[in-house]
Protein backbone atom coordinates (compact mmCIF):
# COMPACT_ATOMS: atom_id res chain seq x y z
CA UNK A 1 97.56 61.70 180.71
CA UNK A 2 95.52 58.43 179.58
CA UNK A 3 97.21 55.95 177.10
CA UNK A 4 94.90 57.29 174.10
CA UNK A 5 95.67 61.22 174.74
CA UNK A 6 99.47 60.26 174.64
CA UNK A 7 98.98 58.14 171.81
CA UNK A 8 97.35 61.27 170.00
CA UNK A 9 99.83 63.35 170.94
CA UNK A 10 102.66 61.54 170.18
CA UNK A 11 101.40 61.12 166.35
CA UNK A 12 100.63 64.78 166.41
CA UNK A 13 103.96 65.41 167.21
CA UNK A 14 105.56 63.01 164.79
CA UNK A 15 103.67 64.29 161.91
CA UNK A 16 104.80 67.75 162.74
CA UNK A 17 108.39 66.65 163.13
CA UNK A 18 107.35 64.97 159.39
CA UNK A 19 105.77 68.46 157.99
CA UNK A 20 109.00 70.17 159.27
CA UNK A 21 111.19 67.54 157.89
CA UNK A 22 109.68 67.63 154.46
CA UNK A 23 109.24 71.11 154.48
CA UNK A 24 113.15 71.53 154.82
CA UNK A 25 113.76 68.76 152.63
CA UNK A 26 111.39 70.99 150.01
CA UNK A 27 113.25 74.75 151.15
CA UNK A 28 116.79 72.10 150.45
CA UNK A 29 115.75 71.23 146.78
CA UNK A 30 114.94 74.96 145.70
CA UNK A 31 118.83 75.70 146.74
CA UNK A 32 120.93 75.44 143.71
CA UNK A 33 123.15 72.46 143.73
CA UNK A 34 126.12 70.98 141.83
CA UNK A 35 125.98 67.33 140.08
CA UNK A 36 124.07 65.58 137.88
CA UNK A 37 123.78 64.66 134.04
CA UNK A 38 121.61 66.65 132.66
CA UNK A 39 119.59 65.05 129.75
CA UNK A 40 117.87 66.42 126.69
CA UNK A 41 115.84 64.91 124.32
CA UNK A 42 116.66 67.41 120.66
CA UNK A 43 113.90 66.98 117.69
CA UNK A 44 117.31 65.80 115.49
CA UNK A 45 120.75 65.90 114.95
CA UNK A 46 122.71 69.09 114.22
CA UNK A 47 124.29 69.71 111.23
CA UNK A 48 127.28 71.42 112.46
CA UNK A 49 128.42 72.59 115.81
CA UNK A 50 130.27 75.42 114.00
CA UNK A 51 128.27 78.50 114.75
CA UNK A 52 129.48 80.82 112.63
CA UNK A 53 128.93 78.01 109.49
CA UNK A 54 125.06 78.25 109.73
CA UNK A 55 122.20 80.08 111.65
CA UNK A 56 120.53 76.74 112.70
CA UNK A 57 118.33 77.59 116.16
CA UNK A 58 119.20 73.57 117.24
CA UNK A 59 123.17 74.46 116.60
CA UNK A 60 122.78 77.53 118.84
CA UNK A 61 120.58 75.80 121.11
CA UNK A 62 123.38 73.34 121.58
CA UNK A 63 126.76 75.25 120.41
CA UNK A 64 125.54 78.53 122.77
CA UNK A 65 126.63 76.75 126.13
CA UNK A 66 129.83 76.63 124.47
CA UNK A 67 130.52 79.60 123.04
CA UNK A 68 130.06 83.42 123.96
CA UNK A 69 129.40 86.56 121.60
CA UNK A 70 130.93 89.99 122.65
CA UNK A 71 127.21 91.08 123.29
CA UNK A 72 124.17 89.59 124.47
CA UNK A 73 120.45 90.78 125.45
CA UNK A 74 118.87 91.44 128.83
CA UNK A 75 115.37 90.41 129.80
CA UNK A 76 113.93 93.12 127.92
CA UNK A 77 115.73 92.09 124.80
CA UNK A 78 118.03 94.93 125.35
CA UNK A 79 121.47 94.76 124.58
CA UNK A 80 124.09 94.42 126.97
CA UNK A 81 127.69 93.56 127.18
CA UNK A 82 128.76 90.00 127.91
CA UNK A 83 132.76 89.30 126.86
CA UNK A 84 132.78 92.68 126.25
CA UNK A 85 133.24 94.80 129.27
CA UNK A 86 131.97 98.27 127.64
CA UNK A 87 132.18 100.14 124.34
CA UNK A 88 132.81 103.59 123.03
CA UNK A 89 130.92 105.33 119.41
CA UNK A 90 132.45 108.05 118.13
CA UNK A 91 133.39 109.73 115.11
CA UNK A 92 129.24 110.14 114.05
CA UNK A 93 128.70 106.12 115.10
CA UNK A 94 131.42 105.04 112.59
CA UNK A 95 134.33 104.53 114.80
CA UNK A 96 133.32 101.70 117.83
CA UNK A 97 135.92 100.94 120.54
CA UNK A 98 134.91 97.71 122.35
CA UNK A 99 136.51 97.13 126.11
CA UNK A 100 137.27 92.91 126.77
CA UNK A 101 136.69 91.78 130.17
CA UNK A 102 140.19 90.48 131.73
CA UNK A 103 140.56 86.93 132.45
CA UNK A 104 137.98 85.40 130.56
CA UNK A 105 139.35 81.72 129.50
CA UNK A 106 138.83 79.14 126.61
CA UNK A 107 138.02 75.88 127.11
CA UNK A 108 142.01 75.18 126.64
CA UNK A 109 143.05 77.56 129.31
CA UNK A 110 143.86 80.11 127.08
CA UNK A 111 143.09 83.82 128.18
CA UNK A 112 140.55 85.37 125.60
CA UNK A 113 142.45 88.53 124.23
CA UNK A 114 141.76 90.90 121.17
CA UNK A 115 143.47 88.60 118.43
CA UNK A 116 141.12 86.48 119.08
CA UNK A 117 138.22 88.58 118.78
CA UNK A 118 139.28 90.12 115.66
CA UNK A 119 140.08 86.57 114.42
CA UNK A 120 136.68 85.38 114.84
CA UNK A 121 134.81 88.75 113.84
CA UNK A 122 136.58 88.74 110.82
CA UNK A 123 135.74 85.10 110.19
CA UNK A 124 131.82 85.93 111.29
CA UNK A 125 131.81 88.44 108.69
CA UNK A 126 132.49 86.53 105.71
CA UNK A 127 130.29 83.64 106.69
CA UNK A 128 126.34 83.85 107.23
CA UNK A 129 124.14 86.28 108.65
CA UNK A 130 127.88 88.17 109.22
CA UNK A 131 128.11 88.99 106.09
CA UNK A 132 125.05 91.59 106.08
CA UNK A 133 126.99 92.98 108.77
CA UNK A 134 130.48 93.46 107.11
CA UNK A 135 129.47 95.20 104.36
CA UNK A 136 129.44 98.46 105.98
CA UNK A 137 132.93 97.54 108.23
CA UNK A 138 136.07 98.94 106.87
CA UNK A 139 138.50 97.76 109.24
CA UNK A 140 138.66 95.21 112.93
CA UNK A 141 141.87 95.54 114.44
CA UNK A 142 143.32 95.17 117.91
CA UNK A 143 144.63 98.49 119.94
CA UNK A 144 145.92 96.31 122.46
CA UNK A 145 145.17 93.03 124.01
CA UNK A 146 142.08 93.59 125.75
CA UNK A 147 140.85 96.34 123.03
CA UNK A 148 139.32 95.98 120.04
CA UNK A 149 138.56 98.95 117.55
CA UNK A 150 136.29 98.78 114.67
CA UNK A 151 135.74 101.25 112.00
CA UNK A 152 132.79 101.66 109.68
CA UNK A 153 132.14 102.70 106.24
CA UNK A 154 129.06 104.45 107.20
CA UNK A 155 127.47 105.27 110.38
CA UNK A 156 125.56 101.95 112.27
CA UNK A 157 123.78 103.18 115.65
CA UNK A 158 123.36 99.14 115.92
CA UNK A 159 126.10 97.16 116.02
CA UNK A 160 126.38 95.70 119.45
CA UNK A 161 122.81 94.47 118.97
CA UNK A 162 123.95 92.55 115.42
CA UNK A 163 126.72 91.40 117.46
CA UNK A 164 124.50 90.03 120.08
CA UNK A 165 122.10 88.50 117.59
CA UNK A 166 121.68 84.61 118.13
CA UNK A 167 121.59 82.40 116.69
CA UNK A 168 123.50 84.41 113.86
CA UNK A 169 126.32 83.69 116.23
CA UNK A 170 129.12 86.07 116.05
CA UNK A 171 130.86 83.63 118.46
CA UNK A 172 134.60 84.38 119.92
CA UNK A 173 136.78 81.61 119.10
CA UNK A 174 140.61 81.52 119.67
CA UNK A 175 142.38 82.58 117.00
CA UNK A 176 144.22 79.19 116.38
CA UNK A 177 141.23 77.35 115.57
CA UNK A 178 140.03 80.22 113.44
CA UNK A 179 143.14 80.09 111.36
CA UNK A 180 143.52 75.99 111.20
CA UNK A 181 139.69 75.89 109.96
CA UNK A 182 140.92 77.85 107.02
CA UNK A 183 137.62 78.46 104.22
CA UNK A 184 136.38 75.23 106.03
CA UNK A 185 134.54 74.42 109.43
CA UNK A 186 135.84 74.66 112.46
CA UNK A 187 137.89 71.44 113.47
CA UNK A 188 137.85 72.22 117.29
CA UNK A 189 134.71 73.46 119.32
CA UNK A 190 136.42 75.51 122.28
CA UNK A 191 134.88 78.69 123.40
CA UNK A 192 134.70 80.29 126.67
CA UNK A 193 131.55 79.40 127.71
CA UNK A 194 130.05 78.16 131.11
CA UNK A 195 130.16 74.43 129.50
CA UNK A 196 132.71 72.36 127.36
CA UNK A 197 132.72 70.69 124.77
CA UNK A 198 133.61 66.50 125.35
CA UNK A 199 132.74 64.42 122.10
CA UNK A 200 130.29 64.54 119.09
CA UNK A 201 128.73 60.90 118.64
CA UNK A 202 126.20 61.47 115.12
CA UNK A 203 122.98 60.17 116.07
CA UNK A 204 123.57 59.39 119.82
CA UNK A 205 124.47 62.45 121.49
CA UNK A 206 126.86 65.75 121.99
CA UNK A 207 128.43 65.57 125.15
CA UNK A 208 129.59 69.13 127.36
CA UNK A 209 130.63 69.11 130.77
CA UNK A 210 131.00 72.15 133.13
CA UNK A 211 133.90 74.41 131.89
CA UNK A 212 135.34 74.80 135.71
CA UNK A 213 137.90 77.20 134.05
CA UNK A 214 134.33 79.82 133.43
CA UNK A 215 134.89 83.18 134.27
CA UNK A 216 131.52 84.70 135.20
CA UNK A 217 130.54 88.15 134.73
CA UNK A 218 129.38 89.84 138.22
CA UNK A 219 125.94 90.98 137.91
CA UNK A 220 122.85 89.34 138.56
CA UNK A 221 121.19 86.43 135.49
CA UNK A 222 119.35 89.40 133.16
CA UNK A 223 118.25 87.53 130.61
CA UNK A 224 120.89 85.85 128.81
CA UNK A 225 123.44 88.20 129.97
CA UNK A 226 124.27 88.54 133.78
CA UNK A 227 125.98 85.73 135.71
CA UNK A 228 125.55 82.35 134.26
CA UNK A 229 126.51 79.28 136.21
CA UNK A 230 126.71 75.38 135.53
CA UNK A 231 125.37 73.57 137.98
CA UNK A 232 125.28 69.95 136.70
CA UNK A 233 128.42 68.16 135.94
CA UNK A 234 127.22 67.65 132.59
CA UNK A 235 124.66 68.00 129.59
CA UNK A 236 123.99 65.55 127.22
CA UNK A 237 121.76 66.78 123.56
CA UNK A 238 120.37 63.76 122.52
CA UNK A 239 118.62 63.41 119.01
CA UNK A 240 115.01 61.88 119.45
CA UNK A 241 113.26 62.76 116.45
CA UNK A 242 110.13 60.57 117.51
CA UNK A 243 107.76 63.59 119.30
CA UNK A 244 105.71 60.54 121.35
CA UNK A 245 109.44 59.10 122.04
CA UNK A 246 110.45 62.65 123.39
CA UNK A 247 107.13 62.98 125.55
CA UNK A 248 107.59 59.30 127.17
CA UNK A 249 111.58 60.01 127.93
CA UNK A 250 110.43 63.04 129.78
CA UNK A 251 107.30 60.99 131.59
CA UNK A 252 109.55 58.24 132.85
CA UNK A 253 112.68 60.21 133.71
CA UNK A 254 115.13 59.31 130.88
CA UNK A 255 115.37 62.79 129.92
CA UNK A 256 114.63 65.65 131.99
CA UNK A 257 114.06 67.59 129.60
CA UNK A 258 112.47 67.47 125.54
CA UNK A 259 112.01 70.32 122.83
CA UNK A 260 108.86 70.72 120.20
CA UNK A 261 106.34 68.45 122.04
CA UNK A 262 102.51 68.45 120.21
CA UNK A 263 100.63 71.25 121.71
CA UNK A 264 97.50 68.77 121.40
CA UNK A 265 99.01 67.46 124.69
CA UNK A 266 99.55 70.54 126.65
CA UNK A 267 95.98 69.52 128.55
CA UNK A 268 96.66 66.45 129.45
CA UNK A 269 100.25 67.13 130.42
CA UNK A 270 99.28 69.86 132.74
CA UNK A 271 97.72 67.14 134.63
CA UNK A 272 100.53 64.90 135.04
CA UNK A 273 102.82 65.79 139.17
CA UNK A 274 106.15 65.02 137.59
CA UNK A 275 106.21 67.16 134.44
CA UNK A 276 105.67 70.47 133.56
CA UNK A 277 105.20 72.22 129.82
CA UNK A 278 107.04 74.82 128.79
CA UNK A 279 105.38 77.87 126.75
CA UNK A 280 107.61 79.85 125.14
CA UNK A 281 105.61 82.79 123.26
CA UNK A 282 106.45 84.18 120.99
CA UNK A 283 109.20 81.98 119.76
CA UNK A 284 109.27 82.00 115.62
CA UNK A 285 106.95 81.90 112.64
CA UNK A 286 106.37 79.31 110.27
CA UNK A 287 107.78 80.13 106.39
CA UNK A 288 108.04 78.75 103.29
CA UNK A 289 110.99 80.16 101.34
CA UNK A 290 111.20 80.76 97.37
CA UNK A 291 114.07 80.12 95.50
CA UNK A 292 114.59 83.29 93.33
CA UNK A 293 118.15 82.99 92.25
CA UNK A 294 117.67 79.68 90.04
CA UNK A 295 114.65 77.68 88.45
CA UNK A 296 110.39 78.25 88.28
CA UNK A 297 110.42 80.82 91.46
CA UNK A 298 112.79 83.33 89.32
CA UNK A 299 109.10 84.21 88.17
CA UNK A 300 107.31 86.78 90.00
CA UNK A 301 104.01 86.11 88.62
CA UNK A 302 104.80 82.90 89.80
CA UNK A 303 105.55 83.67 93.23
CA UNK A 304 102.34 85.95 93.54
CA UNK A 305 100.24 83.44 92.49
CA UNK A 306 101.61 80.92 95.40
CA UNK A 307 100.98 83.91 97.61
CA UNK A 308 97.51 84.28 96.74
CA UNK A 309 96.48 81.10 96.57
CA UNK A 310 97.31 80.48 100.28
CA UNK A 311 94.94 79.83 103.21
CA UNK A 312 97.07 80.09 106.82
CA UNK A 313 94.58 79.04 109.08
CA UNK A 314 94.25 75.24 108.21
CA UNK A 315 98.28 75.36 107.58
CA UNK A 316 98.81 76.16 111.47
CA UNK A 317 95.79 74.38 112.91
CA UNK A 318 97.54 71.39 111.22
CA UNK A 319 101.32 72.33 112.51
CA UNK A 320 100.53 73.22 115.93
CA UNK A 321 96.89 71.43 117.08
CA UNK A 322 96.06 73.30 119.85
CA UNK A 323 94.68 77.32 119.16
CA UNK A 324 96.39 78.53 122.26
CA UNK A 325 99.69 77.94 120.06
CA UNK A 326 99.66 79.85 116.84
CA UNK A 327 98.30 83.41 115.38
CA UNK A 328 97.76 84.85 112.02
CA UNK A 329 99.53 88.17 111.68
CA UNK A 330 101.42 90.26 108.92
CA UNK A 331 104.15 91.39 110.80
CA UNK A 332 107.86 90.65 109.91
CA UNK A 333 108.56 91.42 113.64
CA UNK A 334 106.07 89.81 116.79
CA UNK A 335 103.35 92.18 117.81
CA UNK A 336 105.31 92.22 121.52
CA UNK A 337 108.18 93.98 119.63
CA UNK A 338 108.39 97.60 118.91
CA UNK A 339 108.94 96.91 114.75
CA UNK A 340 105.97 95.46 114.21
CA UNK A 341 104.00 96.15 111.19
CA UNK A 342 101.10 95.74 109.27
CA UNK A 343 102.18 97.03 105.87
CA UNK A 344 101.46 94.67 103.10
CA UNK A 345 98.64 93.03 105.20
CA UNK A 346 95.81 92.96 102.39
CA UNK A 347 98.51 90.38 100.33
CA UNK A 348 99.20 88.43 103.50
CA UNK A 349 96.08 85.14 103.85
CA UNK A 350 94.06 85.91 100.95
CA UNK A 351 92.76 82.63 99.97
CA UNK A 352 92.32 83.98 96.49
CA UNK A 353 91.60 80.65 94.40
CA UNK A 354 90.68 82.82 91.24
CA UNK A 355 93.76 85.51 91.65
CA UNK A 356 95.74 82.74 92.33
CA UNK A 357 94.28 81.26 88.49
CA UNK A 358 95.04 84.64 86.80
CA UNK A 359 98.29 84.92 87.81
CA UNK A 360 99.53 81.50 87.51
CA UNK A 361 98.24 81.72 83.80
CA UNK A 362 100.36 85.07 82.79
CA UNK A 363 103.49 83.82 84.51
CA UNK A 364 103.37 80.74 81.63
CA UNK A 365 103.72 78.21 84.00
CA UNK A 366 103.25 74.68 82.39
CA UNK A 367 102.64 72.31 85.00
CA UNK A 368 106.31 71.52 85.44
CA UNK A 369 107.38 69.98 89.20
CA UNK A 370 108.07 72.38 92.15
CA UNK A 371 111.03 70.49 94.18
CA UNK A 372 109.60 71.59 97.73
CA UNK A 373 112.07 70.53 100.64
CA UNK A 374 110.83 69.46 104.07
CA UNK A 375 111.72 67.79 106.93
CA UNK A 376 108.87 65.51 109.39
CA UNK A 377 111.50 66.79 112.42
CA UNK A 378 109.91 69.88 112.66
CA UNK A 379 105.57 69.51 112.61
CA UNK A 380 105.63 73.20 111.82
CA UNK A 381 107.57 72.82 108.77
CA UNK A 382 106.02 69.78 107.22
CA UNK A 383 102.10 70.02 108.10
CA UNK A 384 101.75 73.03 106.68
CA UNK A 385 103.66 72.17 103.21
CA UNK A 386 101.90 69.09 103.27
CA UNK A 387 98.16 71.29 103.84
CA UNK A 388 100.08 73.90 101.09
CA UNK A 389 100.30 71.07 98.15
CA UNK A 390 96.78 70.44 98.35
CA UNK A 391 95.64 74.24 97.64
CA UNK A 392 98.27 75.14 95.58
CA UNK A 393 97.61 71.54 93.41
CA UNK A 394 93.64 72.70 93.48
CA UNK A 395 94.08 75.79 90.95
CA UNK A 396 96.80 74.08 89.32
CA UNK A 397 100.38 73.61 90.35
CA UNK A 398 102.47 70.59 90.29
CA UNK A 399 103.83 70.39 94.00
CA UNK A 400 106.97 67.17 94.33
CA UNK A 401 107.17 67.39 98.43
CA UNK A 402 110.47 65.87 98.76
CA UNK A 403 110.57 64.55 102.49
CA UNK A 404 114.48 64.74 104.41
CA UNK A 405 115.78 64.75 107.31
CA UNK A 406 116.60 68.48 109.01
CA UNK A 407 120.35 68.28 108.33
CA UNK A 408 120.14 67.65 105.01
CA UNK A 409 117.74 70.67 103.81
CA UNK A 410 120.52 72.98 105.49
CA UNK A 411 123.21 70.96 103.84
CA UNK A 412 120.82 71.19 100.50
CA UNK A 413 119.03 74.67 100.59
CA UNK A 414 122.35 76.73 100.16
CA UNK A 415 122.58 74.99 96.67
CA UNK A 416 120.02 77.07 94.05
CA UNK A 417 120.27 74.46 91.63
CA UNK A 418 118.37 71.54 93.80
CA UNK A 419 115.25 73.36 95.13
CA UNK A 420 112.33 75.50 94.44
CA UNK A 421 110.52 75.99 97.62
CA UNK A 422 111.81 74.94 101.49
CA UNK A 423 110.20 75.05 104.88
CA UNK A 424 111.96 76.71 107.61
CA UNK A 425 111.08 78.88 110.74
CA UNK A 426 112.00 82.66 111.65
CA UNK A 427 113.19 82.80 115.46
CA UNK A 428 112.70 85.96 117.44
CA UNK A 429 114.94 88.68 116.56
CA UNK A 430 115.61 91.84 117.86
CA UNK A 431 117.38 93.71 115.37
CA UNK A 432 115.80 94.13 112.04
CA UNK A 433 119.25 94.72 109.74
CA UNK A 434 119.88 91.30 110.68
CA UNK A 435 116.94 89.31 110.88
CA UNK A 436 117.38 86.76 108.40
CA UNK A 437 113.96 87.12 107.00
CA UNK A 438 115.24 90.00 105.56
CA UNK A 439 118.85 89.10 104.15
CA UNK A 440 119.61 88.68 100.41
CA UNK A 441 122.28 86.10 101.63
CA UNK A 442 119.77 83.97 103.17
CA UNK A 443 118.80 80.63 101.11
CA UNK A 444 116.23 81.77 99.15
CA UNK A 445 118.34 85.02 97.74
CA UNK A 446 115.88 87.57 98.28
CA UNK A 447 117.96 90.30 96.89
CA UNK A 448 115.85 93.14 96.30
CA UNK A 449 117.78 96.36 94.99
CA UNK A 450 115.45 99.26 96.81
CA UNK A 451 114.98 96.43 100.04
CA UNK A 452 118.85 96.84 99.93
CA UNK A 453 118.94 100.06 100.34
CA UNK A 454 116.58 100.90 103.30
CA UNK A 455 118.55 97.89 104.98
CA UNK A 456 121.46 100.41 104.59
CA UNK A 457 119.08 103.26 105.96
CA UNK A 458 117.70 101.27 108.57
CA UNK A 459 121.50 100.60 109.80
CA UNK A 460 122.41 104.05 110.03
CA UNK A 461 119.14 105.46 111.57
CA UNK A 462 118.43 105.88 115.35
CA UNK A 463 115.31 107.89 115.55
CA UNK A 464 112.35 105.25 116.37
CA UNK A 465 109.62 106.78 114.66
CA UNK A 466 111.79 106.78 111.76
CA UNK A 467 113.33 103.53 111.56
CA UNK A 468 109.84 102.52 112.28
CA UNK A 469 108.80 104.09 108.79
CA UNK A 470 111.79 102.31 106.92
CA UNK A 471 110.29 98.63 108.50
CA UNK A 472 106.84 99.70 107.19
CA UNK A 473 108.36 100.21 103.76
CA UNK A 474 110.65 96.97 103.95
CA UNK A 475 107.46 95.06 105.10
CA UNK A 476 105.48 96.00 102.24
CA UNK A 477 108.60 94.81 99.59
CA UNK A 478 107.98 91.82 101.29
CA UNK A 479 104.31 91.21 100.25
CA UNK A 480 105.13 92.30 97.05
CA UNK A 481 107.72 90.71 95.90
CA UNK A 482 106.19 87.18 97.40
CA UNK A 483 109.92 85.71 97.68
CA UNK A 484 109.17 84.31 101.39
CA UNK A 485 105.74 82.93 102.14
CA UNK A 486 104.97 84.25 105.81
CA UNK A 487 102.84 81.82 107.23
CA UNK A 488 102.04 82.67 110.92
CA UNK A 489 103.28 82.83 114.69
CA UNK A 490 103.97 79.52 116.38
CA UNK A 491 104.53 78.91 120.12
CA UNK A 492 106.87 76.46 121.33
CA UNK A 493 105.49 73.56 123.87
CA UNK A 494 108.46 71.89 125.51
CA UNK A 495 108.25 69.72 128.67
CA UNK A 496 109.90 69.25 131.76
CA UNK A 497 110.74 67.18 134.85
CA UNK A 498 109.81 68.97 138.01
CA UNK A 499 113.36 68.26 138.99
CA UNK A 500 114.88 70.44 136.73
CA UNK A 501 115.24 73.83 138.44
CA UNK A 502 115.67 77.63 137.70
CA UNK A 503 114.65 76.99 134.25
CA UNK A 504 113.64 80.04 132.03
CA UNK A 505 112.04 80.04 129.21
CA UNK A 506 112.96 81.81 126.30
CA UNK A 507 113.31 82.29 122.36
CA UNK A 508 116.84 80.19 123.09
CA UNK A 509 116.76 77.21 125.24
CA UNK A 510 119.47 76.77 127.36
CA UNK A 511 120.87 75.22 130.51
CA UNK A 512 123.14 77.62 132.85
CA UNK A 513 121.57 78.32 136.13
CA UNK A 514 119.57 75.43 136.30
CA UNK A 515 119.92 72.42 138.61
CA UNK A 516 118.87 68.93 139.42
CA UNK A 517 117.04 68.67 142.53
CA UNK A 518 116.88 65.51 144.03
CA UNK A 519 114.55 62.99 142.91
């Protein structure tokens, strides 16, 4: 063989050794591996990290790695045990017995038993969205330590699923804590989750680290029930409200991860090898919420002519940029879900300037300020309000935007007296008696009497087609009695580095069975 054929030959067989090499190295990366901090860039600080205190998606985004609920849902949204190991109806769905899983530990190494379930149920059912839930339960008590039984004023043929709902967050705490936080928060975060919690620094970060102590359930990851494993040594939540700060982090590797990115960039970020965006659809809806306990909203008149003064399309073309990332719809429920409605639809977007004129003129309204809360941290809460003032100002409303940072309109909008109108957002939910859209003890008090009532119907009834009749009904309350201001469907756009792996999108962010491959 001449010099130049074994030259040849020998490169040829270098690169191959190369390909090979690289290929392995590439098969190596898409193993799951321990290690690694695992950074995440949040639009804000949280206002709590007690779960049960609020139903704030960033405090379960963060607080759900920590704690676990008895139920959970599949990837079909169907729900499935998680600390629970089974369950028993009986006595015509009033009467549930729920089996605990054996050896599941807290975060202090103290085996989860039934006192501490019916600690923390009780406690989840006189705060929040677990209120809704409680009115119908007579008694929680424990048979014996890894048994819980609970008994029901009236028939419910869905309470696992309200027990599974996040991020309304009937969380299992140990008893102790339940009983030191007294009427207040929660003083310790333990739970039993895959990751623990280290320290709480306001405005710099929240700090878990992998709960080694996790007792795993056996089946396969389904959804956000199944197996769920930590893989990096720890997460950090970090509060970057800037959205362009967020992006950059992610570009240059100090996070590896960021939430609520501009969908104006998901084009240009497509482009870029080291990140990815993240779609999450469907994901929540933008809303503007009444206050019809206290002040101007108490009028109806009022209300309706907000309602029909109100032109959605510019509203989410402002919040979200990008087409591919919002839809107008009527539904209370996502048209991918089996509730979802168009009753009430001809009072959803009617950019009605002269209805709007009538009725604003027969509810007597003088000109007198609407407080309107909003935060910047959220572009889907705050472009829209801010393209809302202008039309609702154009047939004559006096609109005071008062601007504040997330934590503060929770802290604020539970207090009647200080608000008229606040922007929030409606997560995905899979059980309509406690979708908080729907619950007179959500800020905003929508407390209709008959709406009340087919709640209670809706709880009790199993037969699709007519539960399905009950939402139509409900829907239609909705629309008339303009308390919430539906706006319409947003998709999330987060980003990520390539390194992250076995990342799944979903309505709830969150970091078990991911890893860091190696950069």
């Amino acid at each position: 063989m001449n010099r130049k054929c074994a030259l040849w030959r020998g490169m040829a067989i270098g690169a191959a050794l190369l390909l090979a090499a690289g290929g392995a190295w590439a098969a190596s990366q898409d193993e799951p591996r321990k290690g690694g901090s695992l950074r995440v860039a949040m639009i804000g600080e949280p206002p709590t990290l007690d779960l049960h205190w609020t139903s704030g998606t960033i405090i379960y985004e963060i607080t759900g790695h920590i704690y676990e609920t008895l139920f959970t849902t599949d990837v079909k949204y169907e729900t499935i045990p998680h600390l629970a190991e089974g369950y028993e109806a009986s006595d015509d769905l009033k009467r549930y017995v729920i089996r605990l899983r054996k050896g599941v530990k807290f975060h202090n190494g103290k085996e989860m038993t039934s006192a501490d379930v019916v600690a923390s149920l009780k406690r989840w059912g006189k705060l929040g969205t677990g209120k809704a839930v409680f009115k119908t339960v007579e008694t929680v008590e424990a048979r014996d330590p890894y048994t819980v039984e609970i008994r029901l004023k009236q028939p419910s043929a869905v309470l696992p699923t309200a027990l599974a709902q996040m991020p309304s967050g009937a969380a299992i705490f140990p008893k102790e804590v339940v009983e030191a936080a007294g009427d207040g928060q929660i003083k310790e975060y333990i739970g039993t989750g895959p990751f623990k919690f280290v320290e709480h620094k306001p405005d710099r970060h929240v700090r878990l680290a992998r709960f080694d102590g996790y007792a795993p359930r056996n089946e396969a990851p389904n959804g956000y029930g199944g197996r769920r494993t930590a893989y990096v040594d720890e997460i950090l939540f970090l509060p970057v409200p800037d959205i362009a700060i967020r992006e950059a982090g992610v570009q240059t590797g100090e996070y590896h991860y960021a939430q609520q990115l501009k969908p104006d960039a998901y084009e240009r970020l497509r482009k870029m090898p080291e990140v990815e965006p993240v779609v999450i659809k469907p994901y929540g809806w933008a809303i503007s919420i009444l206050n019809t306990k206290q002040g101007l909203m108490t009028n109806k008149k009022l209300r309706q002519a907000f309602q029909a003064r109100l032109d959605i399309e510019p509203m989410m073309q402002a919040a979200m940029g990008h087409p591919d990332f919002y839809r107008l719809d009527p539904g209370l429920f996502f048209p991918e879900q089996a509730w979802h409605s168009r009753a009430g639809a001809e009072l959803y977007n009617q950019r009605n300037k002269e209805k709007a004129r009538q009725l604003l003129k027969e509810s007597g309204y003088q000109g007198q300020p609407i407080r309107w809360i909003v935060t910047r941290e959220y572009e889907y809460h705050y472009k829209p309000a801010l393209v809302s003032k202008s039309q609702l100002e154009e047939v004559g409303f006096n609109i005071d935007l008062q601007v504040m940072d997330w934590a503060t309109v929770v802290q604020r909008r539970v207090k009647p007296e200080l608000w008229d109108v606040f922007s929030t957002g409606m997560s995905f939910s899979v059980e309509a008696t406690t979708a908080a859209q729907l619950l007179c003890e959500y800020p905003g008090w929508w407390c209709n009497p008959e709406k009340e009532a087919l709640l209670q119907e809706l709880t009790k009834e199993s037969e699709p087609k007519k539960r399905r009749a009950i939402v139509d009904r409900i829907q239609a309350l909705f629309y008339e009695d303009a308390a919430r201001m539906r706006l319409g469907d947003y998709f999330r756009m987060d980003l990520r580095r390539k390194e992250l792996r076995g990342f799944e999108p979903g309505p709830r962010m969150h970091f078990w069975n991911v890893w860091l491959a190696s950069r």
